[in-house]
Each structure stands twice: as structure tokens, then as C-alpha cells.
Protein backbone atom coordinates (compact mmCIF):
# COMPACT_ATOMS: atom_id res chain seq x y z
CA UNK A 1 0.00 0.00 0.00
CA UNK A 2 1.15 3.45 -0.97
CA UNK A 3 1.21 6.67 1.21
CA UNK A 4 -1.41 9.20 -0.46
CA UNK A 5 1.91 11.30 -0.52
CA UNK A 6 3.86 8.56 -2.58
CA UNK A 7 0.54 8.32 -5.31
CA UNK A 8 1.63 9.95 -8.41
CA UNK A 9 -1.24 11.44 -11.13
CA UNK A 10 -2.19 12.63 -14.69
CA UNK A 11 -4.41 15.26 -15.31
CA UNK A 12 -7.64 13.75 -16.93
CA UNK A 13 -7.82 15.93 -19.62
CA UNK A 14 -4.23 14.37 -20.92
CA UNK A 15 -5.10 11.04 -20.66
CA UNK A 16 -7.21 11.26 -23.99
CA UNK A 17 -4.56 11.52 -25.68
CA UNK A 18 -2.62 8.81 -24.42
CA UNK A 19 -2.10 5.31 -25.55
CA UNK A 20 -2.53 2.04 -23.32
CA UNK A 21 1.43 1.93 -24.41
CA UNK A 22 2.05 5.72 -22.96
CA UNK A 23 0.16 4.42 -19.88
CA UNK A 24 1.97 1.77 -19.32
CA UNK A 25 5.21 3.54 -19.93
CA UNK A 26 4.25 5.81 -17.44
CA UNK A 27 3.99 3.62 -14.84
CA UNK A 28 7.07 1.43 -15.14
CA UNK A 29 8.69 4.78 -15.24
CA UNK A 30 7.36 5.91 -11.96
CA UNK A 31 7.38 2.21 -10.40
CA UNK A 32 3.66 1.86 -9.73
CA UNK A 33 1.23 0.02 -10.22
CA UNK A 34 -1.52 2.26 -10.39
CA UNK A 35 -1.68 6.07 -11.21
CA UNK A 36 -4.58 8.76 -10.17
CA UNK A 37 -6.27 11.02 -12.79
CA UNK A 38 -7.19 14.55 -11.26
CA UNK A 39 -9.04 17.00 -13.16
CA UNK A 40 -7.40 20.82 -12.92
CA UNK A 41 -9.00 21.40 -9.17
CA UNK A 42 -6.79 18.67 -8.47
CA UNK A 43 -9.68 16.73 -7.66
CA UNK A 44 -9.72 12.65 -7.70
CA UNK A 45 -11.36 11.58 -11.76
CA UNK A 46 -10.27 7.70 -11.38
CA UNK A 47 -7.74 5.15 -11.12
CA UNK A 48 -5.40 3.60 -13.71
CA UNK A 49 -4.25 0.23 -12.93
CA UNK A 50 -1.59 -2.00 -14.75
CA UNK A 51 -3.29 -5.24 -13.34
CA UNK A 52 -6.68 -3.96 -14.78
CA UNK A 53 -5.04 -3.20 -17.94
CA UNK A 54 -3.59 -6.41 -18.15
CA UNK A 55 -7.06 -8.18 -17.27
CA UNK A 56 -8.59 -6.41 -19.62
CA UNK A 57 -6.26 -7.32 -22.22
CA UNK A 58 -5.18 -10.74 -21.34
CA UNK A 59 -1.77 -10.03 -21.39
CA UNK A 60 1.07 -10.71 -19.00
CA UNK A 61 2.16 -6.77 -17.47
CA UNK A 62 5.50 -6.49 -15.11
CA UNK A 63 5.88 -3.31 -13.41
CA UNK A 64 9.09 -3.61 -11.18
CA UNK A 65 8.34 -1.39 -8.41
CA UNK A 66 10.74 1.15 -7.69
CA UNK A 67 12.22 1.47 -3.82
CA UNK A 68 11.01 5.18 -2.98
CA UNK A 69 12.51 5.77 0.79
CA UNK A 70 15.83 4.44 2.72
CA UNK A 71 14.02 1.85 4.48
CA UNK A 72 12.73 0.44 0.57
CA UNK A 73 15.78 0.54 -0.62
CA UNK A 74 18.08 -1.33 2.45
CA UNK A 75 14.73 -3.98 2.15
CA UNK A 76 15.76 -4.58 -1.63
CA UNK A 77 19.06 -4.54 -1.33
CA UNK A 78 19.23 -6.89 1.59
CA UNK A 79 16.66 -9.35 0.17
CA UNK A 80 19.58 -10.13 -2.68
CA UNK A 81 21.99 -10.12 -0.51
CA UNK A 82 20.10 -12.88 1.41
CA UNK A 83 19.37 -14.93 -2.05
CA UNK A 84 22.58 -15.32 -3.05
């Protein structure tokens, strides 16, 4: 689960514009799963989400979520440590 501080978003009007593939694109490059469209009063429109997407579609979607504080990052970092 994400802090509502951590949530990233695309303004709604935008998103028209945008492919499944921009989408997607998007959210590898942030590292999330899921991305919030807010209109320009910055108020909540919906929800993208990759696993939806990928339901939707029927096709396999990896986003590698990205380690966004110190405590994320040791976690990762030690977990290979441990697998090797």
C-alpha cells in the first residue's frame, strides 16, 4: 500500500490523448502500479491500474516497483543479498 503522498497522477484531460502503451510507460517509469487522474482542481477523476489493464487485455504486465525511501531501498538490497 502506498502513502497518499507517494501516489503519483495525470491530469484527466491528458489522458485522452494517451495510448494504453504511454500508460503503461508511465507507470514502469514511476514504479507503480496504479496512477490517479485529477481533473485541474486537483480533484480525484479515477484510477489507472496495470493489473486492470492487463485483465482487460489478457496479457502478462511487469511493473518492477521502484524502492522510494531508505528503508525500501536497504529492504531490496538486503533481500539479494540474502538470495545469493
Amino acid at each position: 500500500m502506498l502513502k497518499k503522498e507517494d501516489m503519483r497522477a495525470i491530469n484527466f484531460s491528458k489522458i485522452g490523448n494517451y495510448t494504453i502503451g504511454d500508460v503503461l510507460t508511465t507507470l514502469r517509469n514511476l514504479g507503480h502500479q496504479h496512477i490517479l487522474l485529477i481533473d485541474t482542481e486537483h480533484v480525484l477523476r479515477g484510477l489507472i491500474s496495470a493489473s486492470d489493464i492487463a485483465r482487460t487485455l489478457h496479457i502478462p504486465i511487469s511493473i518492477n516497483e521502484k524502492a522510494h525511501t531508505f528503508k525500501e531501498i536497504f529492504d531490496v538490497v538486503f533481500a539479494q543479498l540474502e538470495s545469493k
